[in-house]
N, C-alpha and C. Protein backbone atom coordinates (compact mmCIF):
# COMPACT_ATOMS: atom_id res chain seq x y z
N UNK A 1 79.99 21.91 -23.04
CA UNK A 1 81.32 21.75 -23.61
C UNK A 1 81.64 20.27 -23.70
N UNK A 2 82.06 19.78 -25.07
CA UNK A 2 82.29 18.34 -25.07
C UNK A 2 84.03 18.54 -25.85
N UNK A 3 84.60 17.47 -25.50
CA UNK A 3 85.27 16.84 -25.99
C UNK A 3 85.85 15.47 -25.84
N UNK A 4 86.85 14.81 -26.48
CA UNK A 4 87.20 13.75 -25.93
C UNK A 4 86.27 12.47 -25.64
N UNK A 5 85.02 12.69 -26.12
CA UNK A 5 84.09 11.57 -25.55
C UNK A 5 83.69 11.46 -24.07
N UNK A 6 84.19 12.49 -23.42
CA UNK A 6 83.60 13.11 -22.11
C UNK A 6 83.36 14.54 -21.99
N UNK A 7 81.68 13.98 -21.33
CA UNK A 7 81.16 15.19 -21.36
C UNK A 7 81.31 16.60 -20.69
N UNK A 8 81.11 17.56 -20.89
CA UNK A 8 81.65 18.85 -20.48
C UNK A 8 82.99 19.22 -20.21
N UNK A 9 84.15 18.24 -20.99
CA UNK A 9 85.75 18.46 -21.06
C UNK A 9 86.06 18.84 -22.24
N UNK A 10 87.51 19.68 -22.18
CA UNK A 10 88.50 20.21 -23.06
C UNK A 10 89.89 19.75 -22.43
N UNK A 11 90.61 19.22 -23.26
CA UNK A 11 91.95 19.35 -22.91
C UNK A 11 92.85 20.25 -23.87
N UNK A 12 93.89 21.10 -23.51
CA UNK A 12 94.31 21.33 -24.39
C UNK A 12 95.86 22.16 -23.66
N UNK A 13 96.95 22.58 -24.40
CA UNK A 13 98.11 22.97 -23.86
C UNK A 13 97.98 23.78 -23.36
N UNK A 14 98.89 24.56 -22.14
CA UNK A 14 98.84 25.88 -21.51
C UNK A 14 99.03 26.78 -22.19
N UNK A 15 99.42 27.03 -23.41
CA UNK A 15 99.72 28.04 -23.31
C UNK A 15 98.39 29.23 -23.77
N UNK A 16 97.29 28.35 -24.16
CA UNK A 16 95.51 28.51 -24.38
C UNK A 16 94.62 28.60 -23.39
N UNK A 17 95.55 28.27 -22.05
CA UNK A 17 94.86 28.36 -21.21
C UNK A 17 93.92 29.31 -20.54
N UNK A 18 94.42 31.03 -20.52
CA UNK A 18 94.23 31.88 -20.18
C UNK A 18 93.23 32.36 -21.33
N UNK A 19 93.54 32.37 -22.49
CA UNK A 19 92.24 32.71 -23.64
C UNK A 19 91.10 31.93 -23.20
N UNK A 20 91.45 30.60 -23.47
CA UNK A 20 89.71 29.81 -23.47
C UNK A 20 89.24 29.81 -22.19
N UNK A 21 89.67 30.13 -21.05
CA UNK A 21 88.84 30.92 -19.69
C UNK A 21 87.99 31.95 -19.99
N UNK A 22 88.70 32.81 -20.58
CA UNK A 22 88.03 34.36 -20.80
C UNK A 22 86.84 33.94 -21.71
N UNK A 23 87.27 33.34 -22.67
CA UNK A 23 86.08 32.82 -23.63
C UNK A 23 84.69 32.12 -22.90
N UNK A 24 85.12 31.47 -22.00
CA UNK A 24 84.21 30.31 -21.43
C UNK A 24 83.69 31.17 -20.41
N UNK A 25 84.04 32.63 -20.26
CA UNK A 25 83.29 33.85 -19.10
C UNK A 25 82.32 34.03 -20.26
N UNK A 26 82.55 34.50 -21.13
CA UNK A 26 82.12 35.13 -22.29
C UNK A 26 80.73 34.81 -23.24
N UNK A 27 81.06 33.29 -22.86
CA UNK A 27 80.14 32.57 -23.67
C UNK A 27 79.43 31.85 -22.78
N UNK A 28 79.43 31.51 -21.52
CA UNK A 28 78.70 30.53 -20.52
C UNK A 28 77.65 31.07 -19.39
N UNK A 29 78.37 32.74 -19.20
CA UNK A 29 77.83 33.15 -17.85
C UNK A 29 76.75 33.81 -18.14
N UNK A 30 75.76 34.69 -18.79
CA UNK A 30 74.56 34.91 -18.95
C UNK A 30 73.22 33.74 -18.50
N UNK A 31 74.04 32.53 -19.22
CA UNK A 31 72.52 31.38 -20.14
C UNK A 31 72.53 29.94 -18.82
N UNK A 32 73.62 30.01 -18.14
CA UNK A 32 73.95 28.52 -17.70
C UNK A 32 74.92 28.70 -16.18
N UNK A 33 75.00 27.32 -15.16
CA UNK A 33 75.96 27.60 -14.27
C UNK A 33 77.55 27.10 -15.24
N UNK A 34 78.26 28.31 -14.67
CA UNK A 34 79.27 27.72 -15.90
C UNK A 34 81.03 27.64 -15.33
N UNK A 35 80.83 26.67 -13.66
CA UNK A 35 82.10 26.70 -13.11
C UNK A 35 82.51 26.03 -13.83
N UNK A 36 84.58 26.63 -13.65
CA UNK A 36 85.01 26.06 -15.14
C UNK A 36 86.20 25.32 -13.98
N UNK A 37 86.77 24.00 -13.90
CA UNK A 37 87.54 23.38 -13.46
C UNK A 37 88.50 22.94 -14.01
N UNK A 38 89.52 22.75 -12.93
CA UNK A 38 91.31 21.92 -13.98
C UNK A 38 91.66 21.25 -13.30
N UNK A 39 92.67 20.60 -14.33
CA UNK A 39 93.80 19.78 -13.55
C UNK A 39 94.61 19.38 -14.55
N UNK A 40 95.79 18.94 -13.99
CA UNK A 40 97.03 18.64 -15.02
C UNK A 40 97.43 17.65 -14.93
N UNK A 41 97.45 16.49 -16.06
CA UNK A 41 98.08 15.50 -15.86
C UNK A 41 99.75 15.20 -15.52
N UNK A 42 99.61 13.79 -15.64
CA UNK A 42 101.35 13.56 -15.39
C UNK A 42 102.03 14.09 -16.69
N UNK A 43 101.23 14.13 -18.05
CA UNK A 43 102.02 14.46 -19.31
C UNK A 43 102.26 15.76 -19.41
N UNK A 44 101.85 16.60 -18.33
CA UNK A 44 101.79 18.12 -17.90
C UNK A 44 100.67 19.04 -19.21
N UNK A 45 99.48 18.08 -19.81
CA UNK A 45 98.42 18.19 -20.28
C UNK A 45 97.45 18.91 -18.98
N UNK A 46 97.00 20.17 -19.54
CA UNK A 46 95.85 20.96 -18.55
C UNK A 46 94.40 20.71 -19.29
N UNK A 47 93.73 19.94 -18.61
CA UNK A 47 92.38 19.72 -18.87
C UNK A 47 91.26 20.12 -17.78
N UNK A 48 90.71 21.34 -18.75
CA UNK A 48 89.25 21.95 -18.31
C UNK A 48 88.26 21.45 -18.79
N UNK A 49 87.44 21.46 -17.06
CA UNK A 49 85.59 21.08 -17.74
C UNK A 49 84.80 21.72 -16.64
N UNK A 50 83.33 21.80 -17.06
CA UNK A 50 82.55 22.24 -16.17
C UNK A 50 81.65 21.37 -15.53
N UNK A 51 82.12 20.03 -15.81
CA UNK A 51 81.38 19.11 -14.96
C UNK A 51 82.81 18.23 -14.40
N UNK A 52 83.40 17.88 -13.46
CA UNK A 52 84.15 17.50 -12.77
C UNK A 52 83.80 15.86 -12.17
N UNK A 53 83.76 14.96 -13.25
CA UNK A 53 83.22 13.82 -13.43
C UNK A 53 84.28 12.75 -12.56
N UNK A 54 85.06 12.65 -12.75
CA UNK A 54 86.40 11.84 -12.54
C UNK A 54 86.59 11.84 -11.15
N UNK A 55 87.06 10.30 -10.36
CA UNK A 55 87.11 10.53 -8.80
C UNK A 55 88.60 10.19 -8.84
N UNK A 56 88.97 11.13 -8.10
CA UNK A 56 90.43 10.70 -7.87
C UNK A 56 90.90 11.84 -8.37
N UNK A 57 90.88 12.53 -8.70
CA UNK A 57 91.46 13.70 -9.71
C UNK A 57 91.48 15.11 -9.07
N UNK A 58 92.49 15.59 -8.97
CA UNK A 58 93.04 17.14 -7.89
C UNK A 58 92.30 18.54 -8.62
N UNK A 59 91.03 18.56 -8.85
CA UNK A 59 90.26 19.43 -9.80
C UNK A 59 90.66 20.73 -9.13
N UNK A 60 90.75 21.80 -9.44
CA UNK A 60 90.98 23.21 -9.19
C UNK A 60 89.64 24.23 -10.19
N UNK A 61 89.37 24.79 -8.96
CA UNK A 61 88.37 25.82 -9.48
C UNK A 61 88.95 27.10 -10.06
N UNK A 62 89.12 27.18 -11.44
CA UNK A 62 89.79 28.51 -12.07
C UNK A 62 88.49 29.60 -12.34
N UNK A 63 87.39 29.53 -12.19
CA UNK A 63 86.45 30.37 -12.68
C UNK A 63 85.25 30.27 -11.68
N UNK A 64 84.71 30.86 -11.21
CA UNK A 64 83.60 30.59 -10.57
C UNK A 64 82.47 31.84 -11.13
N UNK A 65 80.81 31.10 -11.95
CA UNK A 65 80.29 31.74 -12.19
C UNK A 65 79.74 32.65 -11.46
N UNK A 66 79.32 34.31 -11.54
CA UNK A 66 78.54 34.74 -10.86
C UNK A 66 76.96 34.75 -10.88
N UNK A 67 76.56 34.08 -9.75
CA UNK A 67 75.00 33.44 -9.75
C UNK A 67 74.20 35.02 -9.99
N UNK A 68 73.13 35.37 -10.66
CA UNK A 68 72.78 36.52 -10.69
C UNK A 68 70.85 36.30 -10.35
N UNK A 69 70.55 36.65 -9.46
CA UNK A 69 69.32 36.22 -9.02
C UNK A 69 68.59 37.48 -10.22
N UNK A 70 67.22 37.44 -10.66
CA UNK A 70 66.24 38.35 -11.57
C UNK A 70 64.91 38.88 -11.58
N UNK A 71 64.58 39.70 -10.08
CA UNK A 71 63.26 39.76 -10.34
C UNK A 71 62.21 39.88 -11.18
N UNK A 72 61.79 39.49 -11.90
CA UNK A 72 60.87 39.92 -13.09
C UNK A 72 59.51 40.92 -12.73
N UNK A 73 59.80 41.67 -13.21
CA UNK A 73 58.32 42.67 -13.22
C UNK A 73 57.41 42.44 -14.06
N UNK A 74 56.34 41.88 -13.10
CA UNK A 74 55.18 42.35 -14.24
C UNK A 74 54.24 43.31 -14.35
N UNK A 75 52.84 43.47 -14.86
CA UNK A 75 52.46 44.04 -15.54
C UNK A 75 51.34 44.80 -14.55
N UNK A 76 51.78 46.17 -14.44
CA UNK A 76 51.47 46.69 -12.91
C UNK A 76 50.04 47.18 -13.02
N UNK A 77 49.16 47.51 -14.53
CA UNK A 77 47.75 48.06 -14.20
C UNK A 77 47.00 46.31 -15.06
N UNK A 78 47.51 45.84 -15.33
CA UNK A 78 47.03 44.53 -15.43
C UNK A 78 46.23 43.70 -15.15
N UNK A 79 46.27 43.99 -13.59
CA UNK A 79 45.72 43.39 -12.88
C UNK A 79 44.38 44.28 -12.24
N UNK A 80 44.16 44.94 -12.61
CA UNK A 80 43.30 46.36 -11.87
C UNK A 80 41.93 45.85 -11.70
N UNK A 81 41.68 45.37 -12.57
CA UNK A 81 39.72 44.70 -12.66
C UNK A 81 39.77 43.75 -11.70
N UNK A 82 40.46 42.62 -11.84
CA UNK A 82 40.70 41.56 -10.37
C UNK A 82 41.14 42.00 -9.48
N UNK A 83 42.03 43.27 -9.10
CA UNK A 83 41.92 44.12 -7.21
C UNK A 83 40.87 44.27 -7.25
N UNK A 84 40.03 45.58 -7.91
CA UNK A 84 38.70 45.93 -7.99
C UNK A 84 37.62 44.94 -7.33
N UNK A 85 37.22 44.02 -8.14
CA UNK A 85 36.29 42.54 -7.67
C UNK A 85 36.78 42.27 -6.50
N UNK A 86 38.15 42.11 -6.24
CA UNK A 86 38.21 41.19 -5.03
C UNK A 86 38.19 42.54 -3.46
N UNK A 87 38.41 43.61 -3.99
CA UNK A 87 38.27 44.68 -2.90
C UNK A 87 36.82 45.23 -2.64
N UNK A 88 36.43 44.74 -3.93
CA UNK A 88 34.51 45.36 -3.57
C UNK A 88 34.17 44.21 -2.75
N UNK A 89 34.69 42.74 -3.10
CA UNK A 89 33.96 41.74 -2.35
C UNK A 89 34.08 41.78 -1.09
N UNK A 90 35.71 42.15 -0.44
CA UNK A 90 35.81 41.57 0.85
C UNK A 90 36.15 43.11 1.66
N UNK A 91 35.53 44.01 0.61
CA UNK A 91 35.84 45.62 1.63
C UNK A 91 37.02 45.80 1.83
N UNK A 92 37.77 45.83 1.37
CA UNK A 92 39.35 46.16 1.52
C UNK A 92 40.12 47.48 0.35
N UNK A 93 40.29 48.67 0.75
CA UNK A 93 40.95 49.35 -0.64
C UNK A 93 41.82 48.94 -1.71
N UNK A 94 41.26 49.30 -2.88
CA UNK A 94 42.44 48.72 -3.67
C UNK A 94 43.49 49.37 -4.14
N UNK A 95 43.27 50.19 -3.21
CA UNK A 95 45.33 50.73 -3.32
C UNK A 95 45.85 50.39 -2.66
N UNK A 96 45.67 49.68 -1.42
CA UNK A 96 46.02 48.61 -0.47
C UNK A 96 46.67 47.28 -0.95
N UNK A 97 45.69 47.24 -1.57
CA UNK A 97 45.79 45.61 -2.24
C UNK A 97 46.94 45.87 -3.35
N UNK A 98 47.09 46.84 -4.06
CA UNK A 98 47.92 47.37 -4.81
C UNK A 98 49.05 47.39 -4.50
N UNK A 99 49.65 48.10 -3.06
CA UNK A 99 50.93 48.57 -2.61
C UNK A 99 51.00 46.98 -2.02
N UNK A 100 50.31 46.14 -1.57
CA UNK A 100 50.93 44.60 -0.89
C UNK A 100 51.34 43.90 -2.14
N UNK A 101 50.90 43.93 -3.49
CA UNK A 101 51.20 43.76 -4.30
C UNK A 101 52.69 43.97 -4.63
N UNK A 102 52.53 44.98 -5.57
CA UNK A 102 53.81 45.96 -5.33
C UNK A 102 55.10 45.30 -4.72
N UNK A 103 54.64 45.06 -3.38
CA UNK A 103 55.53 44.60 -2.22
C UNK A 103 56.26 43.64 -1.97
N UNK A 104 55.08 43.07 -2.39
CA UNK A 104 55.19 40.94 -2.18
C UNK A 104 56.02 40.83 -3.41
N UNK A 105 55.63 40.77 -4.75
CA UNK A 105 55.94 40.20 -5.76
C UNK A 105 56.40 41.26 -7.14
N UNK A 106 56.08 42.59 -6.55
CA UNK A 106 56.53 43.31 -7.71
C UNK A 106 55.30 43.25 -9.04
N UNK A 107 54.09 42.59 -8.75
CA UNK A 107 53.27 42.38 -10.38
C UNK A 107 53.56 41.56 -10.65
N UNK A 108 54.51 40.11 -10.68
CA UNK A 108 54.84 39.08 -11.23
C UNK A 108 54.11 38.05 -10.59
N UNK A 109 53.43 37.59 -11.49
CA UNK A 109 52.72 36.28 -10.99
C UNK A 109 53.26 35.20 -10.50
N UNK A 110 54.27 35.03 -11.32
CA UNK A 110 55.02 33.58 -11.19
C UNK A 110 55.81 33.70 -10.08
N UNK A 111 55.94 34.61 -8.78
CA UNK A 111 57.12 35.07 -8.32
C UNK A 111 56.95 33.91 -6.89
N UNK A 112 58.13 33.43 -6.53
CA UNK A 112 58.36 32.33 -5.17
C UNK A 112 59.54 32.99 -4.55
N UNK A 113 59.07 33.06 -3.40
CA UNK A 113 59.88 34.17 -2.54
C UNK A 113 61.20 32.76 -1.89
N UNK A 114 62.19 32.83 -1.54
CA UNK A 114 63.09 31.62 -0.83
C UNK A 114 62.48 30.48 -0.16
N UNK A 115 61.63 31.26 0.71
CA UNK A 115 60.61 30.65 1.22
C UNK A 115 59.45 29.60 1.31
N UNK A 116 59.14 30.00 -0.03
CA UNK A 116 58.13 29.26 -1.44
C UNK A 116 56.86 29.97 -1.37
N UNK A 117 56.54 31.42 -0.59
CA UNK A 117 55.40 32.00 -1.04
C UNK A 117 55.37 31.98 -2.35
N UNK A 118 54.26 32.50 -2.68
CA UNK A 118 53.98 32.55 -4.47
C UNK A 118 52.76 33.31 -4.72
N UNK A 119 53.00 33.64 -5.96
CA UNK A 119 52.11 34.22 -6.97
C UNK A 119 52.24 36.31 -6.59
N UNK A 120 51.25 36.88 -7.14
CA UNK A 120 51.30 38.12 -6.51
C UNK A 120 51.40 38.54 -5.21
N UNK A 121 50.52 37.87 -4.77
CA UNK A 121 50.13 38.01 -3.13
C UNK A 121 51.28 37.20 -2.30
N UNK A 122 51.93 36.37 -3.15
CA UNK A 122 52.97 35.81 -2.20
C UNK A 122 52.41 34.83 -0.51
N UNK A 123 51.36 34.20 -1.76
CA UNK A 123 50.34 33.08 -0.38
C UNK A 123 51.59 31.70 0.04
N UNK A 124 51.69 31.87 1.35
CA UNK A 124 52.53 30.12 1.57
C UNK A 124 51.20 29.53 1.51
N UNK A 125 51.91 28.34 0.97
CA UNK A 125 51.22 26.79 0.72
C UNK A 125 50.01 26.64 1.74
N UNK A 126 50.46 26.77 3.21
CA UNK A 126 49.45 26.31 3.97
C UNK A 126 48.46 27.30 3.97
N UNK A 127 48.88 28.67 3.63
CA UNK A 127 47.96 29.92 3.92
C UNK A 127 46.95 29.49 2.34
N UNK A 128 47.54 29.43 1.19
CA UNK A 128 47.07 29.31 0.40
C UNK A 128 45.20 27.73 0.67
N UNK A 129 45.92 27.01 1.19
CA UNK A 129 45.17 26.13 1.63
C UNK A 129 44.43 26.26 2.38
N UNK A 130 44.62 26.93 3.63
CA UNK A 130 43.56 27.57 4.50
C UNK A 130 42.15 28.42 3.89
N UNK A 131 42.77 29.15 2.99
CA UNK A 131 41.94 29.99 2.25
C UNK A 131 41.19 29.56 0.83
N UNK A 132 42.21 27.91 0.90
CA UNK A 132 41.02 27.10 -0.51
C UNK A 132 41.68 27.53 -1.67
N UNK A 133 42.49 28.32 -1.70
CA UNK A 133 43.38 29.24 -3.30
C UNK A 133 44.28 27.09 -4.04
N UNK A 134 43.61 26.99 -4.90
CA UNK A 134 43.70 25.74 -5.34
C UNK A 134 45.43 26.11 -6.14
N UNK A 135 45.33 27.26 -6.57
CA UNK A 135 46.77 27.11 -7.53
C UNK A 135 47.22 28.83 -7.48
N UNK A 136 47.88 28.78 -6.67
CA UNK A 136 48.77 30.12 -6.22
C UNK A 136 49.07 30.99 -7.36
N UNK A 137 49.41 30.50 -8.78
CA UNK A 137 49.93 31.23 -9.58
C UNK A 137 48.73 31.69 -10.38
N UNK A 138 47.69 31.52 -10.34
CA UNK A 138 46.27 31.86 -10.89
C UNK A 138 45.99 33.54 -10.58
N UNK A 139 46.12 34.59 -11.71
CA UNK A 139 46.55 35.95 -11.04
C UNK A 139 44.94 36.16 -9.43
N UNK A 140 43.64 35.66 -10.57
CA UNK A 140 42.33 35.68 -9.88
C UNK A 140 42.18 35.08 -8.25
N UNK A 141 42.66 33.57 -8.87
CA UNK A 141 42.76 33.20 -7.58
C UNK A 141 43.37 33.48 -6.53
N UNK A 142 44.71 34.06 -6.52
CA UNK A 142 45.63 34.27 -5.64
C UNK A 142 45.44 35.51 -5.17
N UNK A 143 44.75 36.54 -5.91
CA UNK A 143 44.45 38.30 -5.56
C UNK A 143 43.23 37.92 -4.30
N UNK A 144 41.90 36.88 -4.75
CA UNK A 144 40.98 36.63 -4.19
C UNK A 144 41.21 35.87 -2.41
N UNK A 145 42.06 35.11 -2.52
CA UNK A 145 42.74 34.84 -1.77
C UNK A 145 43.23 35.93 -0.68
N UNK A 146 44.29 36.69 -1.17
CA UNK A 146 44.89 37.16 -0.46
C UNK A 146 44.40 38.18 0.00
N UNK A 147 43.59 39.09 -0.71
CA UNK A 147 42.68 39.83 -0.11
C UNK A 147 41.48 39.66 0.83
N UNK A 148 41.67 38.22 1.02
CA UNK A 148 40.57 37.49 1.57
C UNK A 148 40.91 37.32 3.28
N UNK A 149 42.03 37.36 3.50
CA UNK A 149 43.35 36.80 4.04
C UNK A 149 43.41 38.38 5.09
N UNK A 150 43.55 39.47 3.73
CA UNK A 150 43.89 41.06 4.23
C UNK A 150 42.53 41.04 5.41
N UNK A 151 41.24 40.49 4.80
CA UNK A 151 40.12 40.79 5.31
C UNK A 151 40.39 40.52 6.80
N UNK A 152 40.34 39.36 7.24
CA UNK A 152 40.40 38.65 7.86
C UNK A 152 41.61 39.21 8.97
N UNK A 153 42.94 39.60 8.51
CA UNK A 153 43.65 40.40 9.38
C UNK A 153 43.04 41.57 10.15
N UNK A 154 41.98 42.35 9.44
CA UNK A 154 41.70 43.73 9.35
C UNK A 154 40.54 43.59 10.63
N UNK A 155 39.86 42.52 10.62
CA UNK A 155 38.92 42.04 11.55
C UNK A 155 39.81 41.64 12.92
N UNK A 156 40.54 40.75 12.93
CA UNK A 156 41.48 40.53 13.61
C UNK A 156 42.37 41.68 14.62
N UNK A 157 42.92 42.78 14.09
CA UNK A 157 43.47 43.38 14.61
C UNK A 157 42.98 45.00 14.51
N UNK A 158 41.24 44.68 14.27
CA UNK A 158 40.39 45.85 14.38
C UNK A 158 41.06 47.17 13.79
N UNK A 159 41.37 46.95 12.29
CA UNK A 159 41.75 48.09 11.50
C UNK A 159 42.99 48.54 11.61
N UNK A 160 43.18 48.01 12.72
CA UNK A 160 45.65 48.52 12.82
C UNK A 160 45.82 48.27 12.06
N UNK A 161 46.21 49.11 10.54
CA UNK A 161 46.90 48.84 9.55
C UNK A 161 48.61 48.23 9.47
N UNK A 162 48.73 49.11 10.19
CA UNK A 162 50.54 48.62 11.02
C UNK A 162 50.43 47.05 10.95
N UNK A 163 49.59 46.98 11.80
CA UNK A 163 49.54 45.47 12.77
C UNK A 163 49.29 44.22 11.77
N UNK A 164 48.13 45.00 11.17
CA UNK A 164 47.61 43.87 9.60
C UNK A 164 48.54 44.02 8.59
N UNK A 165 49.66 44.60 8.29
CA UNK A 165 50.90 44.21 7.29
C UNK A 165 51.57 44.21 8.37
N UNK A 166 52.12 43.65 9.59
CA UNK A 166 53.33 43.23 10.60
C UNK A 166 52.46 41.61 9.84
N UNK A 167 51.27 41.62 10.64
CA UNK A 167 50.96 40.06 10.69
C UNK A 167 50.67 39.57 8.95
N UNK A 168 50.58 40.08 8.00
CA UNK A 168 51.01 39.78 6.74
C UNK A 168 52.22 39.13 6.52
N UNK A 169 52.98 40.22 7.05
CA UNK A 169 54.71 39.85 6.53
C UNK A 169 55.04 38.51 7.29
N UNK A 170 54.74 38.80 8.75
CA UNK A 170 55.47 37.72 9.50
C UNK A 170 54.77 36.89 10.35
N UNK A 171 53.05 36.87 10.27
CA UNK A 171 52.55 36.04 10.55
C UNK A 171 51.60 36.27 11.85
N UNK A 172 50.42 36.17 11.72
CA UNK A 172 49.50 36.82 13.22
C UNK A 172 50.46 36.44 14.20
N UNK A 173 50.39 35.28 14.28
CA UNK A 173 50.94 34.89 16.28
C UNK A 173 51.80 35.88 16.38
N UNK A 174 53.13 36.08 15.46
CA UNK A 174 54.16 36.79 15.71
C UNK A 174 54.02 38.50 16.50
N UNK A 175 52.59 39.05 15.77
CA UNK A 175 51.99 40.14 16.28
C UNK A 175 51.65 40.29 17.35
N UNK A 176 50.70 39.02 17.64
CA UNK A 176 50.39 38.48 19.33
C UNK A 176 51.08 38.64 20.26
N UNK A 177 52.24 37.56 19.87
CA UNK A 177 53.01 37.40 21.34
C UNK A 177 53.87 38.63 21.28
N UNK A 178 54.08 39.42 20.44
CA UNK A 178 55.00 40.39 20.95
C UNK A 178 53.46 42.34 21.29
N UNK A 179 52.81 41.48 21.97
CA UNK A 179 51.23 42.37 22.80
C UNK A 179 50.65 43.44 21.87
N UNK A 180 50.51 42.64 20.60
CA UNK A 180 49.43 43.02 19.40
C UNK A 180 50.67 44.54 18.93
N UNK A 181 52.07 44.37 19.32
CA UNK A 181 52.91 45.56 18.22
C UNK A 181 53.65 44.98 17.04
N UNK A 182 54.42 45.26 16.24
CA UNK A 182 54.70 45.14 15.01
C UNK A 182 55.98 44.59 15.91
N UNK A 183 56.45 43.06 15.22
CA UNK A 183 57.73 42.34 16.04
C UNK A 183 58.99 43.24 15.62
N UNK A 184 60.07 43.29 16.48
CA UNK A 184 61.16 43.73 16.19
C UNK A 184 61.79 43.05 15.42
N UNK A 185 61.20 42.60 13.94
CA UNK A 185 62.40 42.05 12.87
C UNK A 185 62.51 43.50 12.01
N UNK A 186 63.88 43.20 11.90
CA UNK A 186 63.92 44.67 10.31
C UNK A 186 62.92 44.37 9.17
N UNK A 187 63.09 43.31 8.71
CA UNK A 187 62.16 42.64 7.52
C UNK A 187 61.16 43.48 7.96
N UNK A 188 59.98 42.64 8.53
CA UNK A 188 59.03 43.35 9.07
C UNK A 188 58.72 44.61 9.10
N UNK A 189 59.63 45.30 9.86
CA UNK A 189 59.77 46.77 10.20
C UNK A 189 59.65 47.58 9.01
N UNK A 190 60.30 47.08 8.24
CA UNK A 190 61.07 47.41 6.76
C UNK A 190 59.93 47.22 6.00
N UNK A 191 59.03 46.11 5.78
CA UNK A 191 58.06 46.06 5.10
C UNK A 191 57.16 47.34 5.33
N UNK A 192 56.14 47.05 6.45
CA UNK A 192 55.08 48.11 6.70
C UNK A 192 55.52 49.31 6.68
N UNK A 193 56.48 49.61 6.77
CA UNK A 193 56.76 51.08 6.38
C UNK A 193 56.42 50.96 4.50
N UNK A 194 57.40 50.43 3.61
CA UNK A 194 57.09 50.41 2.47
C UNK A 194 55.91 50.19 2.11
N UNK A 195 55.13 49.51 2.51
CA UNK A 195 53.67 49.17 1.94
C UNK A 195 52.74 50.52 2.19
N UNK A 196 52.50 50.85 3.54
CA UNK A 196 52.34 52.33 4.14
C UNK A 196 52.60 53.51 3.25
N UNK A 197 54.08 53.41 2.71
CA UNK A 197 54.43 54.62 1.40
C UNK A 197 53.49 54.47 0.47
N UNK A 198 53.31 52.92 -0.41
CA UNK A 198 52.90 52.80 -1.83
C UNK A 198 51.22 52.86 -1.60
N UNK A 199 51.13 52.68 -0.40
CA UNK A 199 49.22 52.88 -0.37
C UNK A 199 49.20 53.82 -0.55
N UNK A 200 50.49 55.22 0.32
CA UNK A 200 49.29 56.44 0.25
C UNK A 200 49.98 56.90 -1.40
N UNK A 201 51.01 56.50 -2.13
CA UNK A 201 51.23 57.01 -3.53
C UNK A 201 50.02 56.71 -3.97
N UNK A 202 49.57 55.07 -3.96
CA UNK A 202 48.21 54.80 -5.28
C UNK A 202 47.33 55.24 -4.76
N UNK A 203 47.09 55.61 -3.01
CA UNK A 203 45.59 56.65 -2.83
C UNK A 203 46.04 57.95 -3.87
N UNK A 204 46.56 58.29 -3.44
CA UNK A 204 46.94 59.87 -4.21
C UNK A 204 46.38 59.71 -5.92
N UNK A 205 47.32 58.84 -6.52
CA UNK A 205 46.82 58.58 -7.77
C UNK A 205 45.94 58.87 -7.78
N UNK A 206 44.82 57.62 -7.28
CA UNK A 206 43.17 57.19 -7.36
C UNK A 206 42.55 58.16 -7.04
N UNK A 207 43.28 59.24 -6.01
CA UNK A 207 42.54 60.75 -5.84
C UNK A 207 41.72 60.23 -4.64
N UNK A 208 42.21 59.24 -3.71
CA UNK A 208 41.43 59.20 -2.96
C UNK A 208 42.43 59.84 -1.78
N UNK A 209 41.26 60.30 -0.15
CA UNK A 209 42.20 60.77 0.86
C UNK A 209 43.11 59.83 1.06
């Protein structure tokens, strides 16, 4: 929004005031952050903007956008030939690999959890590094990876499936110190149960026991 030769302002009389709000819901909140601010001069002139440039000035928040977070789904048999490869390589099922999928990222490659995991598998940086995965968002690399990762849990905590998605979600030690059981976070808790569901749906699929 420009006017005036400053950027993202409108000035204009009250009695427009209440329309060009509704408008500026209308037209701003899908595409952009679009808090809309005021203030009134001494000439009893009400001037709105969404960038609040001016120091000194009694700005009032009349609109506040609603932030709308978007998981994106992607493309759920897509990926099927790269589980496959990377579950024949490192012995791991790939309806397994499927439902952590599923789990982590929904099928979306591009996906960064708050945290900054990433990609399908939802590898952090250092895990990603440990395991050599050069670029997280690589669907190949990051499946290879993380299944690499599953392996390695599965050895670790001698087939406890429980235990190998506890220490997925929230990290081996965390499994450890609380004497190799699934930690009392809900997250956690909350996860391996869900992952547990979607393995045995895509066994079923796959027609396997």
């Amino acid at each position: 929004m420009t006017a005036t030769g400053h950027p993202g302002k409108i000035i204009i009389p009250k009695i427009f005031l209440l329309s060009l709000v509704l408008s500026l819901m209308l037209l701003t909140a899908p595409s952009c952050h679009a808090d809309i601010y005021k203030y009134t001069d001494s000439e009893g002139v009400i001037h709105l903007t969404n960038v609040p440039t001016e120091h000194g000035v009694p700005y009032v928040l009349v609109m506040k956008e609603k932030r709308v977070i978007i998981q994106l789904k992607g493309d759920i048999s897509g990926y099927d030939d790269l589980i496959a490869k990377a579950s024949s390589k490192y012995r791991v099922d790939s309806s397994l690999v499927k439902a952590v999928i599923k789990a982590e990222s929904n099928f979306n490659h591009r996906a960064v959890s708050p945290v900054g995991a990433q990609g399908l598998m939802q590898l952090m940086p250092a895990t990603a590094t440990s395991l050599q995965v050069r670029d997280s968002f690589h669907p190949e690399s990051n499946i290879d990876g993380g299944v690499r990762y599953l392996r390695y849990l599965m050895n670790l905590f001698n087939g406890n499936l429980p235990l190998v998605l506890a220490a997925y979600n929230a990290g081996e030690n965390a499994v450890m110190r609380n004497n190799n059981r699934i930690p009392p976070y809900r997250e956690t808790q909350t996860y391996v149960k869900r992952v547990l569901s979607l393995f045995d749906q895509y066994s079923r699929k796959n027609g396997t026991p």
